[in-house]
PDB file of N, CA and C in Angstrom:
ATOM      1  N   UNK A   1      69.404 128.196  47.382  1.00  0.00           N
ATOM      2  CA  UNK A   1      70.606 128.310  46.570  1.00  0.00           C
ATOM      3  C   UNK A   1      71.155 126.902  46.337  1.00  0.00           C
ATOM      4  N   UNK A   2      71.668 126.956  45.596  1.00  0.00           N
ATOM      5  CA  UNK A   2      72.213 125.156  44.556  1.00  0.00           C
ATOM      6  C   UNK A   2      73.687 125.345  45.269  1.00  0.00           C
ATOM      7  N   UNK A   3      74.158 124.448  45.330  1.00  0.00           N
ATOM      8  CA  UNK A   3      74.909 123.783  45.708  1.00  0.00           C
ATOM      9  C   UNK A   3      76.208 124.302  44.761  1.00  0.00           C
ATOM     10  N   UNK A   4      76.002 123.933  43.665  1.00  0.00           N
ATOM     11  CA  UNK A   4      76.513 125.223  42.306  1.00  0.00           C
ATOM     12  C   UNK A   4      76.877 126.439  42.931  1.00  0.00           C
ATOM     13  N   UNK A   5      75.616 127.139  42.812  1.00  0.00           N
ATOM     14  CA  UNK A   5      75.811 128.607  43.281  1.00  0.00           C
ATOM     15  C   UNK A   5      76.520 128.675  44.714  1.00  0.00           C
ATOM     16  N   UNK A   6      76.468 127.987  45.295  1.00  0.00           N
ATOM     17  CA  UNK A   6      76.937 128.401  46.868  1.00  0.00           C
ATOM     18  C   UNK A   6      78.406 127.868  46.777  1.00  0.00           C
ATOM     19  N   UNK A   7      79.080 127.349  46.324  1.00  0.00           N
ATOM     20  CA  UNK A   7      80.358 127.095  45.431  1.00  0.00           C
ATOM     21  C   UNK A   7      80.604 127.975  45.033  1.00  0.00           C
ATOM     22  N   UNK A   8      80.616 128.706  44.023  1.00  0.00           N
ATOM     23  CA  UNK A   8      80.441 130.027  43.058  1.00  0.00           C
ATOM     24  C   UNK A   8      80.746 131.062  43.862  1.00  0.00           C
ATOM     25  N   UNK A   9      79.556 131.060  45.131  1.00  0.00           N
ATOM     26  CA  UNK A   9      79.862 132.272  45.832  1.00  0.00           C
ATOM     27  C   UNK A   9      80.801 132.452  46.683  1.00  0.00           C
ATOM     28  N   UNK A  10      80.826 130.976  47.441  1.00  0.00           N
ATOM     29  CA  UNK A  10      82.348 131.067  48.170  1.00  0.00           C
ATOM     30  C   UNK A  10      83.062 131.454  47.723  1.00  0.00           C
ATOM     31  N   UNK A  11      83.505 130.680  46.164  1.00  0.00           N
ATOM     32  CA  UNK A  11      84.693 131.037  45.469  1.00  0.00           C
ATOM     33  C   UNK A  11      85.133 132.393  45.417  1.00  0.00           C
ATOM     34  N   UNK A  12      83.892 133.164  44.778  1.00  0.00           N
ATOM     35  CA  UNK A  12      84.101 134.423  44.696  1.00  0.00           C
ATOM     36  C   UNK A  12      84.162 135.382  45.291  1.00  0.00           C
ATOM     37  N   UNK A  13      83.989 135.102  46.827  1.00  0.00           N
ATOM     38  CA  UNK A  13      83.957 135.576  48.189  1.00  0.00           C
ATOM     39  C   UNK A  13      85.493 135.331  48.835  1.00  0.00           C
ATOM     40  N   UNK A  14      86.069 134.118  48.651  1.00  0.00           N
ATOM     41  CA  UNK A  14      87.711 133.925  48.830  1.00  0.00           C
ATOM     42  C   UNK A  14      88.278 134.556  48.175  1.00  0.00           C
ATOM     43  N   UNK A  15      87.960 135.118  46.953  1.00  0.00           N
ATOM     44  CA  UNK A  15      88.576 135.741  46.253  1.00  0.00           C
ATOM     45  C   UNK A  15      88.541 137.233  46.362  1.00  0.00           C
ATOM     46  N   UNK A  16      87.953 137.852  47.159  1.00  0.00           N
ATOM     47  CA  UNK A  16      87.659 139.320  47.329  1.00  0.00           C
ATOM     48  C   UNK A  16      88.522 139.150  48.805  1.00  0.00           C
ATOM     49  N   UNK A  17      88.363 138.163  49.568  1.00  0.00           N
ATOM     50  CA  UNK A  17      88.701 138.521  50.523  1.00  0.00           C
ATOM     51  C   UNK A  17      90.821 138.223  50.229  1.00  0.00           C
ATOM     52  N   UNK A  18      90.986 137.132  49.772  1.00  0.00           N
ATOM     53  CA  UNK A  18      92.482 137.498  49.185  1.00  0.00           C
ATOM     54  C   UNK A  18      92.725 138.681  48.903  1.00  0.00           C
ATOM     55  N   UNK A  19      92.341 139.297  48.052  1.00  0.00           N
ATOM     56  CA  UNK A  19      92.547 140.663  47.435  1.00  0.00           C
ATOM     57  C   UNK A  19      93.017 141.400  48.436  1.00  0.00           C
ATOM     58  N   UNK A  20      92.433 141.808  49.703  1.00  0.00           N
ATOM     59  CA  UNK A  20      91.909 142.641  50.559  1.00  0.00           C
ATOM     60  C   UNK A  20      92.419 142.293  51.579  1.00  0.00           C
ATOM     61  N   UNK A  21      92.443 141.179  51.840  1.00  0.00           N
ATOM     62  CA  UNK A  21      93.053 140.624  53.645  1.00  0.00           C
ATOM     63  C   UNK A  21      94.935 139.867  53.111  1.00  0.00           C
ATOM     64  N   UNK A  22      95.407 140.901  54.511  1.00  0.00           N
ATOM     65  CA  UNK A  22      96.730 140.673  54.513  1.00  0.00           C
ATOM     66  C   UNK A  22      97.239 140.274  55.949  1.00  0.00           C
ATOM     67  N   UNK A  23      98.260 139.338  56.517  1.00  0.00           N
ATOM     68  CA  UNK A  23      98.781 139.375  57.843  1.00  0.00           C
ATOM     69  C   UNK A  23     100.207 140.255  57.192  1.00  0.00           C
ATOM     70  N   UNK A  24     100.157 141.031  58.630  1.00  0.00           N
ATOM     71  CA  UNK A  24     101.165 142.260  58.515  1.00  0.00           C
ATOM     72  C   UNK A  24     102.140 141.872  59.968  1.00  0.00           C
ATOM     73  N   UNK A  25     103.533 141.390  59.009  1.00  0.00           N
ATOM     74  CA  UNK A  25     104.534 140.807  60.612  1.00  0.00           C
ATOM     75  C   UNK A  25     106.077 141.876  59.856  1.00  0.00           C
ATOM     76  N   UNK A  26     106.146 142.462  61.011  1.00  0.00           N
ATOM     77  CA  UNK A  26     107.542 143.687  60.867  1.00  0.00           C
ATOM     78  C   UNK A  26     107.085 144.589  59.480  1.00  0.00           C
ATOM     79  N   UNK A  27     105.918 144.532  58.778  1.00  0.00           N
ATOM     80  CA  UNK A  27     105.520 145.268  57.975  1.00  0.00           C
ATOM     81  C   UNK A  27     105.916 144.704  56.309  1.00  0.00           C
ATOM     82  N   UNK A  28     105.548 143.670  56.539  1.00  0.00           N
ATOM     83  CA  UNK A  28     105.832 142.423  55.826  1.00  0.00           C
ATOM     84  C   UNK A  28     104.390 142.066  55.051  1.00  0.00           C
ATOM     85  N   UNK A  29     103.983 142.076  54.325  1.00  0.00           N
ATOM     86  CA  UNK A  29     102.026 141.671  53.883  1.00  0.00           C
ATOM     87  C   UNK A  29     102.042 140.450  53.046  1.00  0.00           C
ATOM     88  N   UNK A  30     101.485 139.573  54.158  1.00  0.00           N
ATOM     89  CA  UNK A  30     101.288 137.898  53.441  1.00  0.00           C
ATOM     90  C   UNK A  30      99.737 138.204  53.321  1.00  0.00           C
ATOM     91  N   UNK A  31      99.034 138.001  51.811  1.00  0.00           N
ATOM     92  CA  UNK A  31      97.726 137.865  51.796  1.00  0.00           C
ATOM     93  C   UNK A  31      97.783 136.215  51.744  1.00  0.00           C
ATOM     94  N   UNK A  32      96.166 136.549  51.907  1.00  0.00           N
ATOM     95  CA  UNK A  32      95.510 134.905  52.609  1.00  0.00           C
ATOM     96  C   UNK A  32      95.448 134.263  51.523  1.00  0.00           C
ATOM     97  N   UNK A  33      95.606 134.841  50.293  1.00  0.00           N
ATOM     98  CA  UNK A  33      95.448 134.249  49.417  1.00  0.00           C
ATOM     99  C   UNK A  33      96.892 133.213  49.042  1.00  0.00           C
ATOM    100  N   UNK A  34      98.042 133.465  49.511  1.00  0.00           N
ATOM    101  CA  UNK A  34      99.017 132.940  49.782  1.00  0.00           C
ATOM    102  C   UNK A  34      99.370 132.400  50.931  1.00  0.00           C
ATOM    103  N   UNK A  35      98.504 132.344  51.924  1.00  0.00           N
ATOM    104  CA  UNK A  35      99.045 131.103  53.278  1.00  0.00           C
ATOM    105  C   UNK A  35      97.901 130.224  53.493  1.00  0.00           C
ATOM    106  N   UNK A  36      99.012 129.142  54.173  1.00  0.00           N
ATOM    107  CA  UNK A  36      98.074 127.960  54.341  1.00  0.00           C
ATOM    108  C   UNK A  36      98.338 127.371  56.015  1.00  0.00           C
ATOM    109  N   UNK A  37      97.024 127.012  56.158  1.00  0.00           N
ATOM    110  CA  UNK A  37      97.082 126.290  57.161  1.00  0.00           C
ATOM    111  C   UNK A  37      96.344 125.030  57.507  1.00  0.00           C
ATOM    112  N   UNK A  38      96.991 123.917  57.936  1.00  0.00           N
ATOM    113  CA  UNK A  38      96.488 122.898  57.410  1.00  0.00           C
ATOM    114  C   UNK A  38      95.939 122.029  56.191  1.00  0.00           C
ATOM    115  N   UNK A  39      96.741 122.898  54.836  1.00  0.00           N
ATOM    116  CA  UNK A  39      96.924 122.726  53.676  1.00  0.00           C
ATOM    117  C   UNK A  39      95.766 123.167  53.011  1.00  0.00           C
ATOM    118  N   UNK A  40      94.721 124.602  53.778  1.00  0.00           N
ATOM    119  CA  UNK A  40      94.088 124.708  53.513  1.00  0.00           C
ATOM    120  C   UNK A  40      94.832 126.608  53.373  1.00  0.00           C
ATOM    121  N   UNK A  41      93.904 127.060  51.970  1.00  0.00           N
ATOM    122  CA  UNK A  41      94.013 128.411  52.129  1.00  0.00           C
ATOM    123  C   UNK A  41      93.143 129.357  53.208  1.00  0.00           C
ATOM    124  N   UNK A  42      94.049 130.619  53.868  1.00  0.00           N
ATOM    125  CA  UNK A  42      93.368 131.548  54.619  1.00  0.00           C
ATOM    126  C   UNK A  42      92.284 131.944  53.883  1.00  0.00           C
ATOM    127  N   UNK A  43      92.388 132.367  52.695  1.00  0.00           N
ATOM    128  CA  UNK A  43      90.904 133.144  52.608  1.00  0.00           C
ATOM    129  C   UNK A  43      90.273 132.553  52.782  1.00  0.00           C
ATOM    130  N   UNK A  44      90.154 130.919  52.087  1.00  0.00           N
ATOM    131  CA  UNK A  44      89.217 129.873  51.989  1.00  0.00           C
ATOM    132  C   UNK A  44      88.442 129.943  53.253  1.00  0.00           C
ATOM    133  N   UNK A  45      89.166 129.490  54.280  1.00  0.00           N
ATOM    134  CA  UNK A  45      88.530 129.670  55.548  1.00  0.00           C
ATOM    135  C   UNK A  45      87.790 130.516  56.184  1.00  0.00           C
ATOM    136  N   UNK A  46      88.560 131.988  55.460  1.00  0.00           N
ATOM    137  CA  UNK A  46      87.879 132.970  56.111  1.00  0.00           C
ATOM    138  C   UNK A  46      86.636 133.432  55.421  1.00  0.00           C
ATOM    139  N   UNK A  47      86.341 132.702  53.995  1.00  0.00           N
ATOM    140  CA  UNK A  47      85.237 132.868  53.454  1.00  0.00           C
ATOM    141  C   UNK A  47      84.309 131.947  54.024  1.00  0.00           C
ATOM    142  N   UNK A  48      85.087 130.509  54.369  1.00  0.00           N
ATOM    143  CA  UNK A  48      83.702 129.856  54.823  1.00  0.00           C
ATOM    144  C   UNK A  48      83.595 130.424  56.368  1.00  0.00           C
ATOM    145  N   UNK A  49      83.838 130.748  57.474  1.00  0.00           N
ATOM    146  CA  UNK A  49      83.474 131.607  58.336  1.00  0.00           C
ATOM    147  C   UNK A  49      82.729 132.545  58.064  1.00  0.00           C
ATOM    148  N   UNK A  50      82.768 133.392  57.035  1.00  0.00           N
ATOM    149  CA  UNK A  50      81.871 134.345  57.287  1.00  0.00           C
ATOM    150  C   UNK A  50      80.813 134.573  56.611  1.00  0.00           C
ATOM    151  N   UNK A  51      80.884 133.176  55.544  1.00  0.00           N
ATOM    152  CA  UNK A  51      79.463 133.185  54.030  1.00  0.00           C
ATOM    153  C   UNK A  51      78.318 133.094  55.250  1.00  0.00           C
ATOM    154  N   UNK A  52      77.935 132.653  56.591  1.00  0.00           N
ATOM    155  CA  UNK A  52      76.917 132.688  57.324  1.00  0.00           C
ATOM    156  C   UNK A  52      76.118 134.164  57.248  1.00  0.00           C
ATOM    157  N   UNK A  53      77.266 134.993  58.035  1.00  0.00           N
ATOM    158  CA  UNK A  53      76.776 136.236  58.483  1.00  0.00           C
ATOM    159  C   UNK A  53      76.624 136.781  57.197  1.00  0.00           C
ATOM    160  N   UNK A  54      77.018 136.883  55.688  1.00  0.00           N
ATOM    161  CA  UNK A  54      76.709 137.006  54.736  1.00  0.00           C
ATOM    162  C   UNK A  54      75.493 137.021  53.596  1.00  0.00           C
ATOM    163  N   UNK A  55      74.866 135.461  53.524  1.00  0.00           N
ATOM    164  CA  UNK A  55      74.002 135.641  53.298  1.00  0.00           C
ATOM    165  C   UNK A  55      72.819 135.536  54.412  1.00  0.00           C
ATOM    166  N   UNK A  56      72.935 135.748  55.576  1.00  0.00           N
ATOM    167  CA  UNK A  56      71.747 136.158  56.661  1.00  0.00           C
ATOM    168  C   UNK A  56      71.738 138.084  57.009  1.00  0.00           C
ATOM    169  N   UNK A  57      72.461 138.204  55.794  1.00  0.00           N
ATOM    170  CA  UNK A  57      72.525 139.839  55.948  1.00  0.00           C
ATOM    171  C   UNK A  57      73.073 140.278  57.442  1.00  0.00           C
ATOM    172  N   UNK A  58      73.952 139.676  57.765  1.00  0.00           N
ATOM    173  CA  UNK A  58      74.088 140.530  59.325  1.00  0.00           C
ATOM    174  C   UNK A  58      76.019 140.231  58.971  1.00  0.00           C
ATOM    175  N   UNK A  59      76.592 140.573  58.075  1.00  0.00           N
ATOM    176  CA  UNK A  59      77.742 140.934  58.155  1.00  0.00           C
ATOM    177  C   UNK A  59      77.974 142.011  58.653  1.00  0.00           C
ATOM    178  N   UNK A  60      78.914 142.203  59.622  1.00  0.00           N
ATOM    179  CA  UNK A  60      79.729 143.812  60.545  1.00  0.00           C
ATOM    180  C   UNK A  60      80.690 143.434  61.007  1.00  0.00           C
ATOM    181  N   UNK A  61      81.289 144.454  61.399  1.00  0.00           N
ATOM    182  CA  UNK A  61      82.844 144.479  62.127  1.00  0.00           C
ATOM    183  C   UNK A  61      82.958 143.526  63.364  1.00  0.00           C
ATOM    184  N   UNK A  62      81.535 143.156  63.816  1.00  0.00           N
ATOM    185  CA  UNK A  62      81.398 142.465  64.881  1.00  0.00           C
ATOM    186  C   UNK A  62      81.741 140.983  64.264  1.00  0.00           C
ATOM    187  N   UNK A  63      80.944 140.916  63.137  1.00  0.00           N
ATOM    188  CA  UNK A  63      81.002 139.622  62.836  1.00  0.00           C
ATOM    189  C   UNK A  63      82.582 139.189  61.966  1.00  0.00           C
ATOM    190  N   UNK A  64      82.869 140.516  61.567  1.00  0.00           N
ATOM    191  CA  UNK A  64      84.622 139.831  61.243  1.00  0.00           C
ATOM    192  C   UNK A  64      85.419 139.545  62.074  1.00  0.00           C
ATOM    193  N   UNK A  65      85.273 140.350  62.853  1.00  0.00           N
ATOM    194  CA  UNK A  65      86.087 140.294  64.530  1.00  0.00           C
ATOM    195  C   UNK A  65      85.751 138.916  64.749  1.00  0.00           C
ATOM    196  N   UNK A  66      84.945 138.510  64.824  1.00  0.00           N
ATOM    197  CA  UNK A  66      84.759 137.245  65.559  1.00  0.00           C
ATOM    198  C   UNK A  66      85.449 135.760  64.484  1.00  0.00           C
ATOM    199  N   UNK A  67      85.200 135.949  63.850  1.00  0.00           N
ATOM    200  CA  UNK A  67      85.796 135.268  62.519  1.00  0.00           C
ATOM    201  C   UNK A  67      87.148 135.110  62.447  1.00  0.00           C
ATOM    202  N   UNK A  68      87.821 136.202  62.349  1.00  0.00           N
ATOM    203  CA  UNK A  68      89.258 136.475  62.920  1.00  0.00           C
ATOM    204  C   UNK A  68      89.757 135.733  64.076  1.00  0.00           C
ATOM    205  N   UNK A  69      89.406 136.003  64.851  1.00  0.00           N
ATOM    206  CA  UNK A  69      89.503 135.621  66.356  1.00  0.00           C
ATOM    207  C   UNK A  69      89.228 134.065  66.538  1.00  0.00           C
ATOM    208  N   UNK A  70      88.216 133.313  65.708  1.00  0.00           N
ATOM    209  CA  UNK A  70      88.377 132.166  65.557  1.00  0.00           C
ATOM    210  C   UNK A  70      89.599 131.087  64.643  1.00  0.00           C
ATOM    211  N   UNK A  71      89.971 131.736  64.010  1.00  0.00           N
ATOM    212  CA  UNK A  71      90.746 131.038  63.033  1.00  0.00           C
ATOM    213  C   UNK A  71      92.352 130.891  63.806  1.00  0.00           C
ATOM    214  N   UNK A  72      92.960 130.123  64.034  1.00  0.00           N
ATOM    215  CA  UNK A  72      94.348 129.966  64.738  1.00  0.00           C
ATOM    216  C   UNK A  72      95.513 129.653  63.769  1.00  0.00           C
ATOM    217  N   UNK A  73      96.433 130.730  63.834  1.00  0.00           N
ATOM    218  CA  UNK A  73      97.481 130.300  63.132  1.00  0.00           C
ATOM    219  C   UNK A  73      98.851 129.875  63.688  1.00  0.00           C
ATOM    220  N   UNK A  74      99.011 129.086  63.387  1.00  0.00           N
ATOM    221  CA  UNK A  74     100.563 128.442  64.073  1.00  0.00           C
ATOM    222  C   UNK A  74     101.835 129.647  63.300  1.00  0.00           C
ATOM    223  N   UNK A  75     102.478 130.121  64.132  1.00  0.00           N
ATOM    224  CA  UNK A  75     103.977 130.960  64.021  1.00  0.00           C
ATOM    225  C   UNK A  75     105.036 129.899  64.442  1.00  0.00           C
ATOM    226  N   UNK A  76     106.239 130.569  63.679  1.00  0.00           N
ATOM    227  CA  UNK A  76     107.290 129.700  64.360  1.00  0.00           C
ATOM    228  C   UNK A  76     107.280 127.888  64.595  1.00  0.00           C
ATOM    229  N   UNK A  77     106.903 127.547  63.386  1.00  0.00           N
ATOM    230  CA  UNK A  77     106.778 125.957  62.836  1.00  0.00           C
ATOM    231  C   UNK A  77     105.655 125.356  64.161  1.00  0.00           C
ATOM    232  N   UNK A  78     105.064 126.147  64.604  1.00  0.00           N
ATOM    233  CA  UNK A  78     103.812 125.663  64.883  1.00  0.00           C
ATOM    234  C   UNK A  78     103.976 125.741  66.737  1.00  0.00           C
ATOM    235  N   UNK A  79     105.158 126.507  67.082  1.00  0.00           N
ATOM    236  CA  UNK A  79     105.746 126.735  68.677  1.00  0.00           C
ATOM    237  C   UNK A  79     104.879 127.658  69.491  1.00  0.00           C
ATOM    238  N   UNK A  80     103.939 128.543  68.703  1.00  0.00           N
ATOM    239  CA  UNK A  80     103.038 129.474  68.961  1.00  0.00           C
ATOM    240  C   UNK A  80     101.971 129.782  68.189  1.00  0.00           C
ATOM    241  N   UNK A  81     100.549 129.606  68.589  1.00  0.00           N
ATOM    242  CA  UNK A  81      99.314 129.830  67.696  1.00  0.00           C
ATOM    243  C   UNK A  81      98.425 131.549  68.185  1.00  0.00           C
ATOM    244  N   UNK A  82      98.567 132.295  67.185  1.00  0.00           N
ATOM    245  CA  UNK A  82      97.679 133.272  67.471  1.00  0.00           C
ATOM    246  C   UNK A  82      96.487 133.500  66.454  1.00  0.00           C
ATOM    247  N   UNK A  83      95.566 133.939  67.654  1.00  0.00           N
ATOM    248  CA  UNK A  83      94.071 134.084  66.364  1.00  0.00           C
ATOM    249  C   UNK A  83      94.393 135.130  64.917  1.00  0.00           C
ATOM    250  N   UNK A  84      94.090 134.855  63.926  1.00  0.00           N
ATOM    251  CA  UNK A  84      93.801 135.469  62.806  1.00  0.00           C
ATOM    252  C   UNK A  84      94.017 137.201  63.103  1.00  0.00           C
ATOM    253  N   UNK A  85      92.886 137.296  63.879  1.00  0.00           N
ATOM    254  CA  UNK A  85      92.790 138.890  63.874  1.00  0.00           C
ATOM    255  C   UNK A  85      93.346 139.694  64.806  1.00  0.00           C
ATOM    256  N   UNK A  86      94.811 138.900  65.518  1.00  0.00           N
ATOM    257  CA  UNK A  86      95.882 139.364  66.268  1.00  0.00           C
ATOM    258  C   UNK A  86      96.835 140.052  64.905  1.00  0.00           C
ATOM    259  N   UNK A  87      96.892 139.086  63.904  1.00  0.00           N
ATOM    260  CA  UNK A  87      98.103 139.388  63.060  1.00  0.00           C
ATOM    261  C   UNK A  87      97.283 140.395  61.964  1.00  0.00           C
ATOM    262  N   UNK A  88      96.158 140.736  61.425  1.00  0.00           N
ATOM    263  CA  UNK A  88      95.700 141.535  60.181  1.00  0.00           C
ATOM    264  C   UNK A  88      95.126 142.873  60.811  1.00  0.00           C
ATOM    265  N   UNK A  89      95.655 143.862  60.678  1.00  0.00           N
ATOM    266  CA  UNK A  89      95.690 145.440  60.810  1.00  0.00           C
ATOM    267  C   UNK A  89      94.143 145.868  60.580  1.00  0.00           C
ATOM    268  N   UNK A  90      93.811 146.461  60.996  1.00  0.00           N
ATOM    269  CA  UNK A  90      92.828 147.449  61.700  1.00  0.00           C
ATOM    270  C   UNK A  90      91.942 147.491  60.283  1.00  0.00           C
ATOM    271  N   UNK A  91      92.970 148.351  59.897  1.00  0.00           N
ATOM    272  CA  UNK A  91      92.829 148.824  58.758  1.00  0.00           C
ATOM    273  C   UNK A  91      92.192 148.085  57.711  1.00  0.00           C
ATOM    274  N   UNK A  92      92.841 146.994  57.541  1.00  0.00           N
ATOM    275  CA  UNK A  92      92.787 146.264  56.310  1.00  0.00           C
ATOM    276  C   UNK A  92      91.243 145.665  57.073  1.00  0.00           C
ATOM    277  N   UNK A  93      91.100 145.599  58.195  1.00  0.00           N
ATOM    278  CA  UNK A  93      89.734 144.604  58.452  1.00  0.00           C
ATOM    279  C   UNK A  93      88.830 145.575  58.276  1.00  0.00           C
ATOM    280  N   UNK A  94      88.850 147.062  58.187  1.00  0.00           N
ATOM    281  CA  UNK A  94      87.705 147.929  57.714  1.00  0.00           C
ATOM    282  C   UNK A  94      87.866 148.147  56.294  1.00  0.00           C
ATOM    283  N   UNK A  95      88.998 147.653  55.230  1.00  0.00           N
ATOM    284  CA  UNK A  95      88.675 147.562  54.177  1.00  0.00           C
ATOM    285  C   UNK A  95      87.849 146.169  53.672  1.00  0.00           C
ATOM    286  N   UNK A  96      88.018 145.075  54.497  1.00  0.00           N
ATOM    287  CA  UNK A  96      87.103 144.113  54.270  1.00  0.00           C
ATOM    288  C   UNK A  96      85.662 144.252  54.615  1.00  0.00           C
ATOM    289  N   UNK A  97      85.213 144.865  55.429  1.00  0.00           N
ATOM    290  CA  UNK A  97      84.027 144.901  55.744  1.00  0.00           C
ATOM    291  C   UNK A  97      83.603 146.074  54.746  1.00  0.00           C
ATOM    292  N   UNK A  98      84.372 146.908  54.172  1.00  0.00           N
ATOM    293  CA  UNK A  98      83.671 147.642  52.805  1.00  0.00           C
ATOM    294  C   UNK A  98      83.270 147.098  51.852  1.00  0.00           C
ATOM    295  N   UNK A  99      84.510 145.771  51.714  1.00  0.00           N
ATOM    296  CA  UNK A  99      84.096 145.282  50.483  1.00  0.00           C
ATOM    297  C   UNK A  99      83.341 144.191  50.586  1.00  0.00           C
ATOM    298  N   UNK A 100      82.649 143.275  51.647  1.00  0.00           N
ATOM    299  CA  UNK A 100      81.868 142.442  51.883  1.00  0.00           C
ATOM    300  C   UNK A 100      80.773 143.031  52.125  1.00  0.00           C
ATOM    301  N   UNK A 101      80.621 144.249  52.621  1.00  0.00           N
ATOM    302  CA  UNK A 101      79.072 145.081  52.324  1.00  0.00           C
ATOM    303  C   UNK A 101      78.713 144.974  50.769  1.00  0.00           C
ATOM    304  N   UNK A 102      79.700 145.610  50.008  1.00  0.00           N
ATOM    305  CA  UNK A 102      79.524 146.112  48.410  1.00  0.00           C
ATOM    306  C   UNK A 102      79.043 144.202  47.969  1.00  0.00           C
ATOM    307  N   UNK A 103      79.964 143.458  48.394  1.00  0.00           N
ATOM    308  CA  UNK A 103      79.303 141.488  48.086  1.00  0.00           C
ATOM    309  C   UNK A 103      78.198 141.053  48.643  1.00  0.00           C
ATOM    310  N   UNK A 104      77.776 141.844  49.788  1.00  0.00           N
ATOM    311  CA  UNK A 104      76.454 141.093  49.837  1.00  0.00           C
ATOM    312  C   UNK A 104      75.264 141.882  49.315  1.00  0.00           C
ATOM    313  N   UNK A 105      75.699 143.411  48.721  1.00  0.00           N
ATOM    314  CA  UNK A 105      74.499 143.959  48.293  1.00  0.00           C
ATOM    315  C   UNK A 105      74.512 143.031  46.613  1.00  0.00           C
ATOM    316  N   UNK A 106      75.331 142.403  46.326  1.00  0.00           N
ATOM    317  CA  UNK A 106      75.387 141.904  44.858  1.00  0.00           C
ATOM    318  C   UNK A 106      74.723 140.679  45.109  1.00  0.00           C
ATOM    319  N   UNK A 107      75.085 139.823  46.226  1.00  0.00           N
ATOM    320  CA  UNK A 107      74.005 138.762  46.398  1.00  0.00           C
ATOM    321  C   UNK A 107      72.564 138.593  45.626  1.00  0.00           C
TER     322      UNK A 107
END
């Protein structure tokens, strides 16, 4: 894959996962597509975390979980950091892994 295309796909892989991934605080829904950390966007990150398990065909709940769990977000101007997949609902992480199945069968 070109360098092009693997650009392309990130892109379009941050972009499914914005759609889809939300942090949920008092029932509040910040998608990733709107926070930043380290002046970098959440999805961004969370696309490049998981374009691995992606195109090696072994995306699963295992492998979002872990993805999640790596990413640290600072709360409270940065007084407390919790992993990613402390703050995004159950839920919403089995709607991502629907829709990153349906992205890598398009691969």
């Amino acid at each position: 894959m070109s360098s092009y295309d693997t650009a392309a796909t990130l892109e379009a892989l941050a972009s499914e996962i914005g759609d889809v991934v939300y942090i949920d605080v008092a029932q509040w829904h910040l998608y990733l597509r709107d926070a930043k950390v380290k002046g970098t966007r959440l999805h961004q990150t969370l696309a490049n975390a998981l374009y691995p398990s992606l195109t090696e065909g072994k995306i699963s709940a295992d492998a979002i979980a872990a993805a999640l769990k790596d990413i640290s977000v600072p709360l409270g101007g940065g007084r407390q950091q919790l992993p990613l997949g402390e703050l995004v609902p159950a839920g919403c992480q089995q709607d991502l892994l629907r829709r990153l199945e349906d992205f890598q069968r398009d691969l």
